[in-house]
PDB file of N, CA and C in Angstrom:
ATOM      1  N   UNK A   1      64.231 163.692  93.000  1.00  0.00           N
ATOM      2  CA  UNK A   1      64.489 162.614  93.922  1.00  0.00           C
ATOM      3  C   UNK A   1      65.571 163.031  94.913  1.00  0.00           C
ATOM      4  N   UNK A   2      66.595 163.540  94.858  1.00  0.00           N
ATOM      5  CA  UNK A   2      67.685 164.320  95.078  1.00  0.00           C
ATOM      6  C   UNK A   2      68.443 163.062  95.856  1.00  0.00           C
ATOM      7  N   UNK A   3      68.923 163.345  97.176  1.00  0.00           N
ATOM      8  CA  UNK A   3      69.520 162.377  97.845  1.00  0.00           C
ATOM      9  C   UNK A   3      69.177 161.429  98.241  1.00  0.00           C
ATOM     10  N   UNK A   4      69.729 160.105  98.179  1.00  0.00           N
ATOM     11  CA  UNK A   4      69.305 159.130  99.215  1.00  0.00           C
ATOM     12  C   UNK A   4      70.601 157.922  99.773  1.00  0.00           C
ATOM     13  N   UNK A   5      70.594 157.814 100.476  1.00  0.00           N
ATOM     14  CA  UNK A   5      71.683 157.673 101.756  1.00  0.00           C
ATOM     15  C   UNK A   5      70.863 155.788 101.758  1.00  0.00           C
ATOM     16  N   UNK A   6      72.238 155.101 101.115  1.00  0.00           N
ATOM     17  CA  UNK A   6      72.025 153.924 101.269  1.00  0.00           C
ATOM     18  C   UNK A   6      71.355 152.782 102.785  1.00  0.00           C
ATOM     19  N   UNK A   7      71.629 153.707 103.630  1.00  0.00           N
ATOM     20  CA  UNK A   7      71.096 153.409 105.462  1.00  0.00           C
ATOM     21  C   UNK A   7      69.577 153.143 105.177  1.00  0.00           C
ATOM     22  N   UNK A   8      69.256 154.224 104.640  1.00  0.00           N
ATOM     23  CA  UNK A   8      67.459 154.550 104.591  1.00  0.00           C
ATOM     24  C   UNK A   8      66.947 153.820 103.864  1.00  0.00           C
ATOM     25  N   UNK A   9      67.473 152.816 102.582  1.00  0.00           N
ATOM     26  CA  UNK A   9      66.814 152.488 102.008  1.00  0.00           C
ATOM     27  C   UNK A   9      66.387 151.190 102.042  1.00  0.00           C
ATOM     28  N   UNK A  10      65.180 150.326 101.643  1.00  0.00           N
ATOM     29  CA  UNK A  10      65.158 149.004 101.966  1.00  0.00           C
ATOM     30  C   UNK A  10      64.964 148.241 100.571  1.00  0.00           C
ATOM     31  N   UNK A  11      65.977 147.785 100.257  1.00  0.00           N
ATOM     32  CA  UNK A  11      65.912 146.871  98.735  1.00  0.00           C
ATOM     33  C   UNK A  11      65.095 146.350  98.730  1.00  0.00           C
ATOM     34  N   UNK A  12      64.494 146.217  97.152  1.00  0.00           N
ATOM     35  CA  UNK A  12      63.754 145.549  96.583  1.00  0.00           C
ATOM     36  C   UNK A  12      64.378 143.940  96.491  1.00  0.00           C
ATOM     37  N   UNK A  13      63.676 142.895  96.812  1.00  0.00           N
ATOM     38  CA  UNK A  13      63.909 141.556  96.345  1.00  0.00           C
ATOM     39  C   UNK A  13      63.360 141.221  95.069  1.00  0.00           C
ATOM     40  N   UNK A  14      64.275 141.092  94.089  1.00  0.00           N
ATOM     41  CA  UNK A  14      63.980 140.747  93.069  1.00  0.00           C
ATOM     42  C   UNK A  14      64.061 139.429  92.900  1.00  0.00           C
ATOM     43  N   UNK A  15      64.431 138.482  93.402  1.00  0.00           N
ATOM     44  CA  UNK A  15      64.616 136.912  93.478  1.00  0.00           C
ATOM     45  C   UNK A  15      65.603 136.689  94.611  1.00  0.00           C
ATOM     46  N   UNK A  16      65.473 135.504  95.013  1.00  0.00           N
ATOM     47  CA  UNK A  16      65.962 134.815  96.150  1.00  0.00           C
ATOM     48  C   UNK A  16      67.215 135.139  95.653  1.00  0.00           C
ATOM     49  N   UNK A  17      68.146 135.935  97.130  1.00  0.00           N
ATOM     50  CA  UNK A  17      69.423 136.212  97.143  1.00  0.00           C
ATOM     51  C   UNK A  17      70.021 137.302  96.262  1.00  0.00           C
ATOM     52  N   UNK A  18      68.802 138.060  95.510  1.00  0.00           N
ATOM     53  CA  UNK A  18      69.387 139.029  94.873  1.00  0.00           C
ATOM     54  C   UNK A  18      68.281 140.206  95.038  1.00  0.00           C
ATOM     55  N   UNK A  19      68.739 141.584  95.202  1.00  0.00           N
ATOM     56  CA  UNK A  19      67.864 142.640  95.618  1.00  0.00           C
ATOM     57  C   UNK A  19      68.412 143.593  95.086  1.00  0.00           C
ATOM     58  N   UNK A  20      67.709 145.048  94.780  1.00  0.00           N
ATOM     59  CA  UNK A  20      68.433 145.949  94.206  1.00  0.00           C
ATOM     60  C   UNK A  20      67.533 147.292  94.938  1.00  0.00           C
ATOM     61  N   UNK A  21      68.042 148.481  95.184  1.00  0.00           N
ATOM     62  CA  UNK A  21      67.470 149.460  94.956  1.00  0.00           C
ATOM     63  C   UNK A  21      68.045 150.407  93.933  1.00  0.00           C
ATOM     64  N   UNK A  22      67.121 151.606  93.346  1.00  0.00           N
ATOM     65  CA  UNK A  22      67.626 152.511  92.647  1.00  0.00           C
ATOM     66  C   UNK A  22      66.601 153.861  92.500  1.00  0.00           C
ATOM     67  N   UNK A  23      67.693 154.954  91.865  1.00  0.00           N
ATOM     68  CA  UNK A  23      67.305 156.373  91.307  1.00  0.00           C
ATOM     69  C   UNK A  23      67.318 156.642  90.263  1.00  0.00           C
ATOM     70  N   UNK A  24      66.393 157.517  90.018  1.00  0.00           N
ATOM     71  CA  UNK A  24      66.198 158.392  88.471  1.00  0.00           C
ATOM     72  C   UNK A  24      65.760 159.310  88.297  1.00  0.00           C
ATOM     73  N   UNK A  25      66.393 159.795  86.974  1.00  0.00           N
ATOM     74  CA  UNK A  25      65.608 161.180  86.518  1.00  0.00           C
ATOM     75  C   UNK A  25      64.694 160.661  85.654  1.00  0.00           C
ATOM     76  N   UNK A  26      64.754 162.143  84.862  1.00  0.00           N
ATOM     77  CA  UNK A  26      63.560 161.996  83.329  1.00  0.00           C
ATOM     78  C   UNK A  26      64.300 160.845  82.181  1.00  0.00           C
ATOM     79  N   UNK A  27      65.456 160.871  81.911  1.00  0.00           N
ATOM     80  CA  UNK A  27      66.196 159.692  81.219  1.00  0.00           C
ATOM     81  C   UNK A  27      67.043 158.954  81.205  1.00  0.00           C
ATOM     82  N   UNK A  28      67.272 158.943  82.981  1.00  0.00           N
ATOM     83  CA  UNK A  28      68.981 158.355  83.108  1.00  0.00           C
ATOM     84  C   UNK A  28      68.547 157.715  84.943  1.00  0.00           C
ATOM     85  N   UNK A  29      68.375 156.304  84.540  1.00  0.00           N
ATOM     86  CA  UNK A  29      68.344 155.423  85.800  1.00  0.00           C
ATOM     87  C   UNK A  29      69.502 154.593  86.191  1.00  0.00           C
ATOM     88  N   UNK A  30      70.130 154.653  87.903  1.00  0.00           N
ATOM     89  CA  UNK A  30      71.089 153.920  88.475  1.00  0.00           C
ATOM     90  C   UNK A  30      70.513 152.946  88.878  1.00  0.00           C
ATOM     91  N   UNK A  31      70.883 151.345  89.447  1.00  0.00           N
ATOM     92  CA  UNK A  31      70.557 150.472  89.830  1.00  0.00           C
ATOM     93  C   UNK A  31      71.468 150.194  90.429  1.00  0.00           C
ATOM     94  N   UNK A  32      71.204 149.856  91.709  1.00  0.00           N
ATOM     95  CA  UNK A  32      72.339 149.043  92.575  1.00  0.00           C
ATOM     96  C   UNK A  32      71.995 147.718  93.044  1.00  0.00           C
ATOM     97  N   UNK A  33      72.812 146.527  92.752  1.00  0.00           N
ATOM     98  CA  UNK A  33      72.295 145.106  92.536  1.00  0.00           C
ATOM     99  C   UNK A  33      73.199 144.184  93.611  1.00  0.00           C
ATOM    100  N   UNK A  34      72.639 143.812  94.495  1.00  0.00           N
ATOM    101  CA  UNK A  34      73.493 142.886  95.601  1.00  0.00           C
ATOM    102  C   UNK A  34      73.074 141.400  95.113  1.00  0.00           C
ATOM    103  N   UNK A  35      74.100 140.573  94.839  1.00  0.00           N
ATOM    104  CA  UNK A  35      74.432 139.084  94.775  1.00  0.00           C
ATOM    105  C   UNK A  35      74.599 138.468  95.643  1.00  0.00           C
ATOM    106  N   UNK A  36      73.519 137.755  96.537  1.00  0.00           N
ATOM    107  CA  UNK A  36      74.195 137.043  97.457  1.00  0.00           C
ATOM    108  C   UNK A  36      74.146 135.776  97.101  1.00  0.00           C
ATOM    109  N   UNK A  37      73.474 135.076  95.931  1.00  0.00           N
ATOM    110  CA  UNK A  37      72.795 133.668  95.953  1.00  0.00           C
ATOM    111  C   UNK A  37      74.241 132.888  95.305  1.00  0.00           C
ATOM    112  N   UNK A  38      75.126 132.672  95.795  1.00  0.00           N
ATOM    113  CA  UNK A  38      76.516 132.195  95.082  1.00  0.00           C
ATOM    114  C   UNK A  38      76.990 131.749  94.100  1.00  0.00           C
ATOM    115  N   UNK A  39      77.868 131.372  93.920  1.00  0.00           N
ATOM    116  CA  UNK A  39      78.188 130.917  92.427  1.00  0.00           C
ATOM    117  C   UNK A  39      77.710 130.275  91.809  1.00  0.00           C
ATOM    118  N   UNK A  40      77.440 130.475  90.932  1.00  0.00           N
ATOM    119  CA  UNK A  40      76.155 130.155  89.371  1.00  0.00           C
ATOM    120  C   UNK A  40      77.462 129.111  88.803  1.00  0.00           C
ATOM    121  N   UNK A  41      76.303 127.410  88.624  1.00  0.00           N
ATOM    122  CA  UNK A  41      77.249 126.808  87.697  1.00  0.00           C
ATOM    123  C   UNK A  41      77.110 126.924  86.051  1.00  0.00           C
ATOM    124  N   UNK A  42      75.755 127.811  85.894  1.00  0.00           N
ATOM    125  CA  UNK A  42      75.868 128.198  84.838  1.00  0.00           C
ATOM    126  C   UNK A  42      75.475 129.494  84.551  1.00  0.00           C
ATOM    127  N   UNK A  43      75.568 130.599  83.200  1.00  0.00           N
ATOM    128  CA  UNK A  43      74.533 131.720  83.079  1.00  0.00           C
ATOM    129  C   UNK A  43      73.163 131.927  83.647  1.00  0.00           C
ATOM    130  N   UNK A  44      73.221 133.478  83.903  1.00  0.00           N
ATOM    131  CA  UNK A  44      71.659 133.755  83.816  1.00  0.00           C
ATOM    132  C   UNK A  44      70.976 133.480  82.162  1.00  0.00           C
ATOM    133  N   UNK A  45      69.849 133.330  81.938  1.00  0.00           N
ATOM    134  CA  UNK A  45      69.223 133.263  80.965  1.00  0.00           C
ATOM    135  C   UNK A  45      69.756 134.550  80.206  1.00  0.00           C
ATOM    136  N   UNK A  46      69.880 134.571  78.790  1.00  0.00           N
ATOM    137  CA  UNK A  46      69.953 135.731  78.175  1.00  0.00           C
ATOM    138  C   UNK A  46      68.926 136.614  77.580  1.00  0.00           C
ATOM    139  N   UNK A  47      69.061 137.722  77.936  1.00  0.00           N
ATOM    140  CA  UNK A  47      68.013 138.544  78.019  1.00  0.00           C
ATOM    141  C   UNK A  47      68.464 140.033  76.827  1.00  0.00           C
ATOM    142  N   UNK A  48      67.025 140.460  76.448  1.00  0.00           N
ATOM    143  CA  UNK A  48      67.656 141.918  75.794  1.00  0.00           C
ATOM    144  C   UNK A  48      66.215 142.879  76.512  1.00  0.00           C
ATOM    145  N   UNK A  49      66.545 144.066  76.001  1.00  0.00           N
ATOM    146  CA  UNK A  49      65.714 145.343  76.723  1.00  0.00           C
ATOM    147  C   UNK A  49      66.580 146.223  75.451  1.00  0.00           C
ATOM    148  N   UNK A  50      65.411 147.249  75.245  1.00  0.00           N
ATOM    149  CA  UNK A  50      65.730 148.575  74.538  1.00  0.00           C
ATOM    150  C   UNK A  50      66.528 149.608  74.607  1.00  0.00           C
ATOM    151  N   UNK A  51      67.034 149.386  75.876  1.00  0.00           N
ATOM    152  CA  UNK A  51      67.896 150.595  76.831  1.00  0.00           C
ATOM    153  C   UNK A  51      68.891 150.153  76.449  1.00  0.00           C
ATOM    154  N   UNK A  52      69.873 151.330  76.603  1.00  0.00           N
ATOM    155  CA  UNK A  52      71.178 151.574  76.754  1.00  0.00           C
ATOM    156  C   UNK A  52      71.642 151.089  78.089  1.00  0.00           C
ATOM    157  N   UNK A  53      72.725 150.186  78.536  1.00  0.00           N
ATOM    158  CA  UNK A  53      73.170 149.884  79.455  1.00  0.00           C
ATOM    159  C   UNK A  53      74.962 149.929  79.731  1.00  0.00           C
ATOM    160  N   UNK A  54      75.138 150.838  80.790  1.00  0.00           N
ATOM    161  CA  UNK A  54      76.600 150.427  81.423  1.00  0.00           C
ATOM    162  C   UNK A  54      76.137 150.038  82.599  1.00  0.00           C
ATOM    163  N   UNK A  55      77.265 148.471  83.245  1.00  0.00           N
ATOM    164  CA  UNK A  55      77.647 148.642  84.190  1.00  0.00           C
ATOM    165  C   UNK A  55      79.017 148.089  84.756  1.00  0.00           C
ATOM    166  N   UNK A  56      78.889 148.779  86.303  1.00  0.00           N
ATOM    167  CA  UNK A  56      80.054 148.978  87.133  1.00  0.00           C
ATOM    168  C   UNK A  56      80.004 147.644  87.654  1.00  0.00           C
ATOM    169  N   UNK A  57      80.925 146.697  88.281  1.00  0.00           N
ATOM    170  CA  UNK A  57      81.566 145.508  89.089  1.00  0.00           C
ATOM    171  C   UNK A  57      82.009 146.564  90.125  1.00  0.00           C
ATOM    172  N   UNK A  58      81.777 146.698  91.256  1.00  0.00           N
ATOM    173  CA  UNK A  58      81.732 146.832  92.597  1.00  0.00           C
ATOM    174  C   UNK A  58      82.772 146.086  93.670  1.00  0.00           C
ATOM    175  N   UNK A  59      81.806 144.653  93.267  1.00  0.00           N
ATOM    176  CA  UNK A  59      82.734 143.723  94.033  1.00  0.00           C
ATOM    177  C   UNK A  59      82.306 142.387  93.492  1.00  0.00           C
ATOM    178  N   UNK A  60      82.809 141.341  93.810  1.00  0.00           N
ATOM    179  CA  UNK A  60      82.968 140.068  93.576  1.00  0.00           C
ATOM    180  C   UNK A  60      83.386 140.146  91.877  1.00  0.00           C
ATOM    181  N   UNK A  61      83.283 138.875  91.082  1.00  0.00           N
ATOM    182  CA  UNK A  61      83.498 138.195  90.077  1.00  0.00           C
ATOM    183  C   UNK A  61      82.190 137.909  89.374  1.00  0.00           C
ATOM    184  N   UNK A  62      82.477 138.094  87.485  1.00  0.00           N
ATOM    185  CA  UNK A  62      81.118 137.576  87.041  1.00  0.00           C
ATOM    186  C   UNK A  62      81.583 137.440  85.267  1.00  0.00           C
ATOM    187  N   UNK A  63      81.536 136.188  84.898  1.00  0.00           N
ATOM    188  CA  UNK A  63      80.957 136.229  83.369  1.00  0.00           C
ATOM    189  C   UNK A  63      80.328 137.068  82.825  1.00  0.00           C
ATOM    190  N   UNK A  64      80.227 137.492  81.979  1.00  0.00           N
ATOM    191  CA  UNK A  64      79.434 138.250  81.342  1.00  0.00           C
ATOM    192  C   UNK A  64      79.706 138.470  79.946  1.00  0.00           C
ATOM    193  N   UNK A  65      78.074 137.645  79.157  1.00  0.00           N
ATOM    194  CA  UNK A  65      78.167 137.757  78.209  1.00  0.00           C
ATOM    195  C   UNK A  65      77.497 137.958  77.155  1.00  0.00           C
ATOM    196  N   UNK A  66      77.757 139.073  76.161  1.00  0.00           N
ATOM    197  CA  UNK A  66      77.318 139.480  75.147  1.00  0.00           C
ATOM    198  C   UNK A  66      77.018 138.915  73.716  1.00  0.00           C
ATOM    199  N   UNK A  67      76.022 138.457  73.005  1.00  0.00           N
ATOM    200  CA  UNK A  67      75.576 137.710  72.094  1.00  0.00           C
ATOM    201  C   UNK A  67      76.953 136.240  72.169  1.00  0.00           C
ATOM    202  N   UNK A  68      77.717 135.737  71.363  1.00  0.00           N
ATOM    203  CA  UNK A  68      78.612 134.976  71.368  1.00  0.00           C
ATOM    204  C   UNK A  68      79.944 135.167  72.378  1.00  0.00           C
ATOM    205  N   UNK A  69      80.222 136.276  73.067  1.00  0.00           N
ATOM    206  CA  UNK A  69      81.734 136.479  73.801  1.00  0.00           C
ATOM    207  C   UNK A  69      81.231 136.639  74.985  1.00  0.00           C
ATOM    208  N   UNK A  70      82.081 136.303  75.794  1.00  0.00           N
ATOM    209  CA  UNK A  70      81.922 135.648  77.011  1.00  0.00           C
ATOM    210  C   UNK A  70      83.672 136.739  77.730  1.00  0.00           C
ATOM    211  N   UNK A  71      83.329 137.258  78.961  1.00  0.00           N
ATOM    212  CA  UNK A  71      84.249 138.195  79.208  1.00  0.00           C
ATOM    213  C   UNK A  71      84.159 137.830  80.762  1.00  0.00           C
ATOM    214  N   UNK A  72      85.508 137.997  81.823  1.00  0.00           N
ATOM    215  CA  UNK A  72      85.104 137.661  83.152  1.00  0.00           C
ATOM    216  C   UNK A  72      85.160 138.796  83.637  1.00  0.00           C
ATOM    217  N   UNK A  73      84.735 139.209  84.655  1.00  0.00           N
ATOM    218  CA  UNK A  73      84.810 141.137  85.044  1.00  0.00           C
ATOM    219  C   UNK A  73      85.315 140.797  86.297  1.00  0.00           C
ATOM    220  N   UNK A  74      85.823 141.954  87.277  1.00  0.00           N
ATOM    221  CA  UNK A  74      86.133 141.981  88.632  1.00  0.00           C
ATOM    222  C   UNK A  74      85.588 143.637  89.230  1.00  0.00           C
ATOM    223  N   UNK A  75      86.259 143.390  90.202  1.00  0.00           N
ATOM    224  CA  UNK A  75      85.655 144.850  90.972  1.00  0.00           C
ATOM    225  C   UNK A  75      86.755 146.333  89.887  1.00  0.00           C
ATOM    226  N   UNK A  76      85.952 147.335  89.607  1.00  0.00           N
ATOM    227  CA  UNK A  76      86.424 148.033  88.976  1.00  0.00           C
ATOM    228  C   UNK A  76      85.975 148.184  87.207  1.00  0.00           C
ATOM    229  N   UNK A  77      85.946 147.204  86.549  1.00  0.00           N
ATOM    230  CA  UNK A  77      85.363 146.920  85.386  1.00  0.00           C
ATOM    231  C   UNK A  77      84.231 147.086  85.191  1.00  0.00           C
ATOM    232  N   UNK A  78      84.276 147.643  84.127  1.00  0.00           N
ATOM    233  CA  UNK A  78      82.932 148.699  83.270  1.00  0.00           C
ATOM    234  C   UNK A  78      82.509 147.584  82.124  1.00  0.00           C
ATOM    235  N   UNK A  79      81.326 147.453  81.923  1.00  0.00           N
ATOM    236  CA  UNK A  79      80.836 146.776  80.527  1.00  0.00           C
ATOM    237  C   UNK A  79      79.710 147.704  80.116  1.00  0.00           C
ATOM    238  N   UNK A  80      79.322 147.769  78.977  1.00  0.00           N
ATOM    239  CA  UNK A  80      78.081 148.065  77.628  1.00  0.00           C
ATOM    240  C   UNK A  80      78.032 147.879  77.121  1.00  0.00           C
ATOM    241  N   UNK A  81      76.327 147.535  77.078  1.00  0.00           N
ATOM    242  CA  UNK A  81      75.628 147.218  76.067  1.00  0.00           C
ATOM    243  C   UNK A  81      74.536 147.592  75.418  1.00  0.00           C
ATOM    244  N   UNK A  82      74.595 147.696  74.043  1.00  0.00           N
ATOM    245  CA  UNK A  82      73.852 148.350  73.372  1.00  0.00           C
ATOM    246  C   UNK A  82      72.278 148.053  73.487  1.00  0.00           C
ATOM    247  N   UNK A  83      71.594 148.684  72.926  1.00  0.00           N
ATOM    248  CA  UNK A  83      69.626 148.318  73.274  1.00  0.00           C
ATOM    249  C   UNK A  83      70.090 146.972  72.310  1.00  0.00           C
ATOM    250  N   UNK A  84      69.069 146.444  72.790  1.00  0.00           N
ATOM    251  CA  UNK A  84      68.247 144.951  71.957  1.00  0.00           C
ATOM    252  C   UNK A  84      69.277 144.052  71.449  1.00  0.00           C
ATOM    253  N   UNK A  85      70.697 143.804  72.256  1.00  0.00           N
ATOM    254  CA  UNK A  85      71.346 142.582  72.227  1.00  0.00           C
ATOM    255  C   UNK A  85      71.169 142.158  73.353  1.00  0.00           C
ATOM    256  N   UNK A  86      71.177 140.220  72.838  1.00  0.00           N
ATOM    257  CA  UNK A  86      71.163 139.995  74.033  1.00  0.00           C
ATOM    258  C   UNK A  86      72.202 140.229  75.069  1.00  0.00           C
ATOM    259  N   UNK A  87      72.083 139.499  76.669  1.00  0.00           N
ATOM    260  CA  UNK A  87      73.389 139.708  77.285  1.00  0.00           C
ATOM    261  C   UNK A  87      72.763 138.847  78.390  1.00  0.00           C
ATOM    262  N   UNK A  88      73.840 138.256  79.240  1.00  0.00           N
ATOM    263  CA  UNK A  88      73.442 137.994  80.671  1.00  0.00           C
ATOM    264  C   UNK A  88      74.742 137.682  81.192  1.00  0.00           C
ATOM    265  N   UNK A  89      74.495 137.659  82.823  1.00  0.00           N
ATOM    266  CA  UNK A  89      76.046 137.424  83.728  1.00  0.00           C
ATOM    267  C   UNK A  89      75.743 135.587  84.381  1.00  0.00           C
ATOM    268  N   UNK A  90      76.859 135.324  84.811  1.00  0.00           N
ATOM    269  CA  UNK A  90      76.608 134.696  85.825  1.00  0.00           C
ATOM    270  C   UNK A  90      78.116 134.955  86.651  1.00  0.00           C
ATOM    271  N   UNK A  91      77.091 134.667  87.739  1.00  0.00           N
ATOM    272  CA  UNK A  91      78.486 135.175  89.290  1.00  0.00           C
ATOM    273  C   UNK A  91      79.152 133.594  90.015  1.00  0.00           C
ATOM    274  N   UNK A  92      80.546 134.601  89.299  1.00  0.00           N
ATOM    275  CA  UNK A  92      81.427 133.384  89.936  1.00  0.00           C
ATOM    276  C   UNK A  92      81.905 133.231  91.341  1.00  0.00           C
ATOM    277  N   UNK A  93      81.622 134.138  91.959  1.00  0.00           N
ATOM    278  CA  UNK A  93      82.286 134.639  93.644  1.00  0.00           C
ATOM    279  C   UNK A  93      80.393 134.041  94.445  1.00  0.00           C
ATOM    280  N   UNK A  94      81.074 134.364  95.873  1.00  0.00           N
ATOM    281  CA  UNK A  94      79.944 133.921  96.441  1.00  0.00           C
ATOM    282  C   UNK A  94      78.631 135.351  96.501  1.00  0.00           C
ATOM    283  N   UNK A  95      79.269 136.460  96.545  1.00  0.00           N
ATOM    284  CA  UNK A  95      78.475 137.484  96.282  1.00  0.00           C
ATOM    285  C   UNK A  95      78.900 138.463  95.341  1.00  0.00           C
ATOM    286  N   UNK A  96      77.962 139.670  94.968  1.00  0.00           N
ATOM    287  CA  UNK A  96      78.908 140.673  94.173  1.00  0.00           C
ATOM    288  C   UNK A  96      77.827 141.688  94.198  1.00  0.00           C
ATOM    289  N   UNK A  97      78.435 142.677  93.834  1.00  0.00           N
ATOM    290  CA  UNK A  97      77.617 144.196  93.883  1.00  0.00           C
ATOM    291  C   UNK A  97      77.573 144.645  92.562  1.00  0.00           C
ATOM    292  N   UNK A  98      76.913 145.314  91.898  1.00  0.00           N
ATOM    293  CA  UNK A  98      77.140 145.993  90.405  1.00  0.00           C
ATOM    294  C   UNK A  98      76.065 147.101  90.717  1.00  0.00           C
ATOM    295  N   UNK A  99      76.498 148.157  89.528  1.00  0.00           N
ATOM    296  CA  UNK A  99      75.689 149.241  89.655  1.00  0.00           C
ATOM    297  C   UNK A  99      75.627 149.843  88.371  1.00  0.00           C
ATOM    298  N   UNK A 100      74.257 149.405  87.528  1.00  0.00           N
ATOM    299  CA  UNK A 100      73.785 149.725  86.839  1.00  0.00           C
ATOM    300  C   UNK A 100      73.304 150.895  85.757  1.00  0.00           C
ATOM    301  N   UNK A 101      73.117 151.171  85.238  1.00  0.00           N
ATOM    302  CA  UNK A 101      72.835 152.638  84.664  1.00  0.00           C
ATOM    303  C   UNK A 101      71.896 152.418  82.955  1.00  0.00           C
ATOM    304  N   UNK A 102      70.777 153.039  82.844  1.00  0.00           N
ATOM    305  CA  UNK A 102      69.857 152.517  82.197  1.00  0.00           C
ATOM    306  C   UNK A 102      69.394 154.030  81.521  1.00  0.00           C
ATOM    307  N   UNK A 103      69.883 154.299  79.812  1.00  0.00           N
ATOM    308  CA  UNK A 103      68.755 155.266  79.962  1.00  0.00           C
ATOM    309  C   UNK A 103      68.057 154.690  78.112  1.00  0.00           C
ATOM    310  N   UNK A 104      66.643 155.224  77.950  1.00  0.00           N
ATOM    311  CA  UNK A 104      65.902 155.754  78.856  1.00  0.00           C
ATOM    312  C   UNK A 104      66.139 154.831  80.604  1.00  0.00           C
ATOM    313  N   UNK A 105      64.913 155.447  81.043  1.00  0.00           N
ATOM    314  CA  UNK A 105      64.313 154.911  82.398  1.00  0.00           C
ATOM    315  C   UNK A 105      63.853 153.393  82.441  1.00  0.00           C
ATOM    316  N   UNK A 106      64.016 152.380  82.677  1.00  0.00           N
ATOM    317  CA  UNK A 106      63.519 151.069  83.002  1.00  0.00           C
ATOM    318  C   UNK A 106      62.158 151.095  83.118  1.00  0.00           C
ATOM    319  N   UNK A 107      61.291 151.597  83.031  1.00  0.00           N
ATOM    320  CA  UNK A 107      59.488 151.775  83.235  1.00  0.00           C
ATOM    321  C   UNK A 107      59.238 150.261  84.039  1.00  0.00           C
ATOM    322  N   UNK A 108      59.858 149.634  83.710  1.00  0.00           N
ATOM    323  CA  UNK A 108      59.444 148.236  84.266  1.00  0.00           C
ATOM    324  C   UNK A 108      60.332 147.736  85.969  1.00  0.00           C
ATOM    325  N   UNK A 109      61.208 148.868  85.913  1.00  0.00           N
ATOM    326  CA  UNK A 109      61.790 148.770  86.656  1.00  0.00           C
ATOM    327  C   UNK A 109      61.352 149.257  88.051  1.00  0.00           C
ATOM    328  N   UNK A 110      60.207 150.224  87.570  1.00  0.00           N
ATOM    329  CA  UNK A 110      59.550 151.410  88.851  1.00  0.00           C
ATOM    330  C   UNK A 110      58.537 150.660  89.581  1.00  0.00           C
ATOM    331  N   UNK A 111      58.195 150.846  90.793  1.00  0.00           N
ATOM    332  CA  UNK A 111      57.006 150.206  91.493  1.00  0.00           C
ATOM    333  C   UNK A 111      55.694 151.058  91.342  1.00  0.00           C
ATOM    334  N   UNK A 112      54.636 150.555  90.928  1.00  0.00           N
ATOM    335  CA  UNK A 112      53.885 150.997  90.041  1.00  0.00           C
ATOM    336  C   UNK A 112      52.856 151.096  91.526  1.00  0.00           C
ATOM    337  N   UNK A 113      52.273 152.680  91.614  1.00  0.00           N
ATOM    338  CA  UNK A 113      51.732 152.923  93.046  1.00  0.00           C
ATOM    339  C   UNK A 113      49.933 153.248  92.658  1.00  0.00           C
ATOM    340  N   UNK A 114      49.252 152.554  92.977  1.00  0.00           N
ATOM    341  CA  UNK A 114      47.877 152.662  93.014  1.00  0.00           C
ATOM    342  C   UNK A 114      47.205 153.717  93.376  1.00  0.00           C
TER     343      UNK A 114
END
């Protein structure tokens, strides 16, 4: 895949106000996730996946929480989580950036080309 220069690229919309693009190898996927849809008065739904997950806070503010604990993050702060707990955020700022990291690969994550 080698380089790609955030200018060139055109995010994916994954739901109203939130879009992501990303890269990968054979077992190690980045995600970069823009928040624009504003502050959540409550969580995202909690969710699990098989993968290994860190991620980075970029910018803005966000809950985030892992089976029972509940943690607030800011720009700079690292979280992980292990495969098959649950987890979900919700964003307390009006936007926020995070950047993801998934291995294996997200398979579900790829746009699947005919």
């Amino acid at each position: 895949m080698g380089t790609m220069k955030s200018s060139e690229v055109i995010p994916e919309m994954i739901m109203e106000g939130r879009t992501r693009y990303l890269a990968h190898l054979s077992n190690l996927m980045m995600v970069v996730i823009d928040f624009q849809d504003g502050s959540a008065s409550r969580p995202d739904p909690p969710h699990s996946h098989p993968h290994e997950q860190i991620f980075y806070v970029v910018s803005g503010e966000i809950h985030v929480a892992l089976g029972n604990e509940t943690t607030r993050l800011g720009p700079g702060d690292i979280f992980t989580v292990p495969p098959n707990r649950p987890h979900s955020i919700q964003l307390l700022t009006s936007t926020a950036r995070l950047v993801d990291t998934f291995t294996p690969v997200r398979e579900d994550f790829l746009k699947k080309h005919l």
